[in-house]
PDB file of N, CA and C in Angstrom:
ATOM      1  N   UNK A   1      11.743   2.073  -4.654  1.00  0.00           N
ATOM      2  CA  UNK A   1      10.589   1.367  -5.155  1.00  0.00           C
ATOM      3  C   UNK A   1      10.920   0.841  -6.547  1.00  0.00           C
ATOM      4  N   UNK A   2      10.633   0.021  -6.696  1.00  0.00           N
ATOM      5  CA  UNK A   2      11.051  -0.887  -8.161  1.00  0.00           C
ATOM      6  C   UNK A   2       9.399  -0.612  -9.024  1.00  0.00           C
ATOM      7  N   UNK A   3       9.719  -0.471 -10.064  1.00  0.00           N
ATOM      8  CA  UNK A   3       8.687  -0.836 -10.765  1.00  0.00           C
ATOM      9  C   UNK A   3       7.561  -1.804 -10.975  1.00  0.00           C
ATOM     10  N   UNK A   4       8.354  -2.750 -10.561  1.00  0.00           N
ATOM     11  CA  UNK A   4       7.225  -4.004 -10.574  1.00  0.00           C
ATOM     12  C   UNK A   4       6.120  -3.850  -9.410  1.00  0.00           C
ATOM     13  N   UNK A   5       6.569  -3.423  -8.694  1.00  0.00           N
ATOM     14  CA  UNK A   5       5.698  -2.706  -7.466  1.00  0.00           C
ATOM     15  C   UNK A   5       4.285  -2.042  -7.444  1.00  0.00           C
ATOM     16  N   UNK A   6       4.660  -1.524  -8.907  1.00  0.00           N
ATOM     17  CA  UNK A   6       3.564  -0.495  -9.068  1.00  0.00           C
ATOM     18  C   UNK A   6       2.261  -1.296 -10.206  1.00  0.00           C
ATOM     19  N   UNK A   7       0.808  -0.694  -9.830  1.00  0.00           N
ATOM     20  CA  UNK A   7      -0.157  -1.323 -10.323  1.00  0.00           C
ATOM     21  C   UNK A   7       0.128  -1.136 -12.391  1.00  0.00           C
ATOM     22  N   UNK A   8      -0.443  -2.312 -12.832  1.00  0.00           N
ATOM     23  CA  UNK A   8      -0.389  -2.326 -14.528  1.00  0.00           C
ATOM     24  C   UNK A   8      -1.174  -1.361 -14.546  1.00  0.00           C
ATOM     25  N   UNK A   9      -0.795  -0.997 -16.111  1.00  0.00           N
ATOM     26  CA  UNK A   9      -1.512   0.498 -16.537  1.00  0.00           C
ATOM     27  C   UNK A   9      -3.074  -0.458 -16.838  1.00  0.00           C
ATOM     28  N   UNK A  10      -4.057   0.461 -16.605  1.00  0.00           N
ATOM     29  CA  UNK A  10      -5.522   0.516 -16.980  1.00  0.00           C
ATOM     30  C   UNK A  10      -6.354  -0.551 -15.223  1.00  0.00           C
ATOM     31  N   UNK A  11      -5.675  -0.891 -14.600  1.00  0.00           N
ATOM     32  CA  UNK A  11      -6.263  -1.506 -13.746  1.00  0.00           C
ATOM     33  C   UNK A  11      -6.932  -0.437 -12.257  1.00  0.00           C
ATOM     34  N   UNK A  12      -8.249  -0.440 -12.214  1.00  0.00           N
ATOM     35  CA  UNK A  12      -8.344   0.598 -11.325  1.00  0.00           C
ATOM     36  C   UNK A  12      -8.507  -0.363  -9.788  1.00  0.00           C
ATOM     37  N   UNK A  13      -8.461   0.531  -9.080  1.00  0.00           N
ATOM     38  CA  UNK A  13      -8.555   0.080  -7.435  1.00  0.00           C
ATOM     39  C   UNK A  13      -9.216   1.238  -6.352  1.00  0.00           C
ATOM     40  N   UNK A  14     -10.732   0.291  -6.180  1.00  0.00           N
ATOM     41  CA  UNK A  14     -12.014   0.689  -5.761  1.00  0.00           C
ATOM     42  C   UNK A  14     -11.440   0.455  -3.870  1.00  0.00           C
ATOM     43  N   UNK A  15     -11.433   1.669  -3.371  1.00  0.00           N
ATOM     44  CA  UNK A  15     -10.911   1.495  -1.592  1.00  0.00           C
ATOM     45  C   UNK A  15     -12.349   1.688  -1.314  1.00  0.00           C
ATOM     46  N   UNK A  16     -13.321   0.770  -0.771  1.00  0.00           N
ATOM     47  CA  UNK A  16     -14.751   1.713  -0.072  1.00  0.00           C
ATOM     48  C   UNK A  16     -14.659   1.350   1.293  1.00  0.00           C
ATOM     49  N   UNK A  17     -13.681   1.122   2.291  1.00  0.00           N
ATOM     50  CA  UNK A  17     -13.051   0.838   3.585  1.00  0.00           C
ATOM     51  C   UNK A  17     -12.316   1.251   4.588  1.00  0.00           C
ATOM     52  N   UNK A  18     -12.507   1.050   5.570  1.00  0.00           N
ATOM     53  CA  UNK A  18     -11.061   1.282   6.115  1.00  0.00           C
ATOM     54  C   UNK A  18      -9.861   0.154   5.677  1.00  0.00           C
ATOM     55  N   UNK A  19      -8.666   0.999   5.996  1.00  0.00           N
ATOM     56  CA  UNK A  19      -7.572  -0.162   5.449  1.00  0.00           C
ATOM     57  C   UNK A  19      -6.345   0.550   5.962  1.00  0.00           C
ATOM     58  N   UNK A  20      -5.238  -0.400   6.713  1.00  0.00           N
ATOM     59  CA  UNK A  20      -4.118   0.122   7.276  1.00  0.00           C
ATOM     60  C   UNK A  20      -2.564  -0.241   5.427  1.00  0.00           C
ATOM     61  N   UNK A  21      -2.167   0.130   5.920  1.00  0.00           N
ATOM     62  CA  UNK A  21      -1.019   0.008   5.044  1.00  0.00           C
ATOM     63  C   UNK A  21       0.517   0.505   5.567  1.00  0.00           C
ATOM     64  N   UNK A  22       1.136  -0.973   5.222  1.00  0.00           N
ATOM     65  CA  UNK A  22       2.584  -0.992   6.047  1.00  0.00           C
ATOM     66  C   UNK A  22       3.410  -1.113   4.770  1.00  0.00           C
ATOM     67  N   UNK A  23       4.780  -0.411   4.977  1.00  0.00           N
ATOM     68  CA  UNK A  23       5.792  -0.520   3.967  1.00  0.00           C
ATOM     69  C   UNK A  23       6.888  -0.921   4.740  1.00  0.00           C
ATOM     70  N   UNK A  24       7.204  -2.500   4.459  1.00  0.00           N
ATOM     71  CA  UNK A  24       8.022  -2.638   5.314  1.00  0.00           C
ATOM     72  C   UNK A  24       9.944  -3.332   4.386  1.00  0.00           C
ATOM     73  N   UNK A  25      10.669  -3.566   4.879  1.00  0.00           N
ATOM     74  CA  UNK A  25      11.843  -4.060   4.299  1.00  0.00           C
ATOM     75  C   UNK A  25      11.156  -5.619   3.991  1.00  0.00           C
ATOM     76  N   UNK A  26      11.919  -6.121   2.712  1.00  0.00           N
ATOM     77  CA  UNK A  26      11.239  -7.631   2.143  1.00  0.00           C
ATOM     78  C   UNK A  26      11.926  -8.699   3.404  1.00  0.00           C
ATOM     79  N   UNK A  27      13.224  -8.398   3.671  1.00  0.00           N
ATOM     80  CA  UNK A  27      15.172  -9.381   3.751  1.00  0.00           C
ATOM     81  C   UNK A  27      14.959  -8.818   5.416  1.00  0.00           C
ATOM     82  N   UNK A  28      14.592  -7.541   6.201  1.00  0.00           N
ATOM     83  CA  UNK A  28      15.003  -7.568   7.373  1.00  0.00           C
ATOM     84  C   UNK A  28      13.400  -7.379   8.159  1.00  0.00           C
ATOM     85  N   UNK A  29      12.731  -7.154   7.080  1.00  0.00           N
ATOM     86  CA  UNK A  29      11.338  -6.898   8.184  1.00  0.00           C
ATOM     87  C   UNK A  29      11.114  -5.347   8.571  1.00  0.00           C
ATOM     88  N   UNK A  30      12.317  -4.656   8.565  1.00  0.00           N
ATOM     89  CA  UNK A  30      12.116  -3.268   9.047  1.00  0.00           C
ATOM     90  C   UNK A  30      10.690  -2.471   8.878  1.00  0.00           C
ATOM     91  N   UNK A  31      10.221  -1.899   9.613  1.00  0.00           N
ATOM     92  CA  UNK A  31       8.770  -1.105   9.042  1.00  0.00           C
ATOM     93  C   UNK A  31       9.313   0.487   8.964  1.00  0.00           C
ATOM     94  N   UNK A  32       9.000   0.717   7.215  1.00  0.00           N
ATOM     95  CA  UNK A  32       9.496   2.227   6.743  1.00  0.00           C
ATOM     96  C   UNK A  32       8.318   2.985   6.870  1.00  0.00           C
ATOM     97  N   UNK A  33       7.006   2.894   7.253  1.00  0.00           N
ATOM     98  CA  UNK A  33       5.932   3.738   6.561  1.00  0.00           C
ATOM     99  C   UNK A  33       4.603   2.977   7.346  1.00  0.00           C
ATOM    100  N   UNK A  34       3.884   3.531   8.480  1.00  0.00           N
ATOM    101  CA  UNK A  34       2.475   2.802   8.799  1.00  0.00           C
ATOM    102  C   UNK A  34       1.597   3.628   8.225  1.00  0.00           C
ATOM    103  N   UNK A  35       0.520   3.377   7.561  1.00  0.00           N
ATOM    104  CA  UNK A  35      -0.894   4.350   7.508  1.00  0.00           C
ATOM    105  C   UNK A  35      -2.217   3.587   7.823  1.00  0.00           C
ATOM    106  N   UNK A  36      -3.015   4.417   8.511  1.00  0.00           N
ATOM    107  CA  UNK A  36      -4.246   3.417   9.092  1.00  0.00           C
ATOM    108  C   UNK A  36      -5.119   4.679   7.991  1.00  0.00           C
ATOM    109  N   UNK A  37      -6.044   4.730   7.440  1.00  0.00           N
ATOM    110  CA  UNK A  37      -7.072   5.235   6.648  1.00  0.00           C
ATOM    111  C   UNK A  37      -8.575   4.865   7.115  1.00  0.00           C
ATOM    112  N   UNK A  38      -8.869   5.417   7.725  1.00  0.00           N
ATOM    113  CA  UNK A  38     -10.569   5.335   8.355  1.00  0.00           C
ATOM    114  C   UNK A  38     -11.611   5.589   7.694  1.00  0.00           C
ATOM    115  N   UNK A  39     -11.367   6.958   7.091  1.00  0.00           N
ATOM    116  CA  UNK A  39     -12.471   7.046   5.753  1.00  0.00           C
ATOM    117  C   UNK A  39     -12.071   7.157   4.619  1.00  0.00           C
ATOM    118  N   UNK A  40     -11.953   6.650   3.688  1.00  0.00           N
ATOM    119  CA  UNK A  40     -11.482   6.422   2.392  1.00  0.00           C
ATOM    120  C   UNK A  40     -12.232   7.169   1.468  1.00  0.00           C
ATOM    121  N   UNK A  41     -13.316   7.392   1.811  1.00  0.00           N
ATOM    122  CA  UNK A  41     -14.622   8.527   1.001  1.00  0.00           C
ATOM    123  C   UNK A  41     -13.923   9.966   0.391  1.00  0.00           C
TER     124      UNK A  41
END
């Protein structure tokens, strides 16, 4: 993970959802990581 990746300091991030999240390769597409999150509460 590179730094730039990661959120600037003081910025917050409000989830009130469901929400899936993929980590995938930029260059081959590969998928490293699925998460589906249903209740975020």
């Amino acid at each position: 993970m590179r730094l730039a990746s990661m959120p600037a300091p003081g910025v917050k991030l409000r989830v009130d959802r469901p929400f899936l999240l993929v980590v995938r390769h930029a260059e081959t597409g590969v998928v490293y990581f699925v998460c589906r999150v249903t209740d975020p509460a």
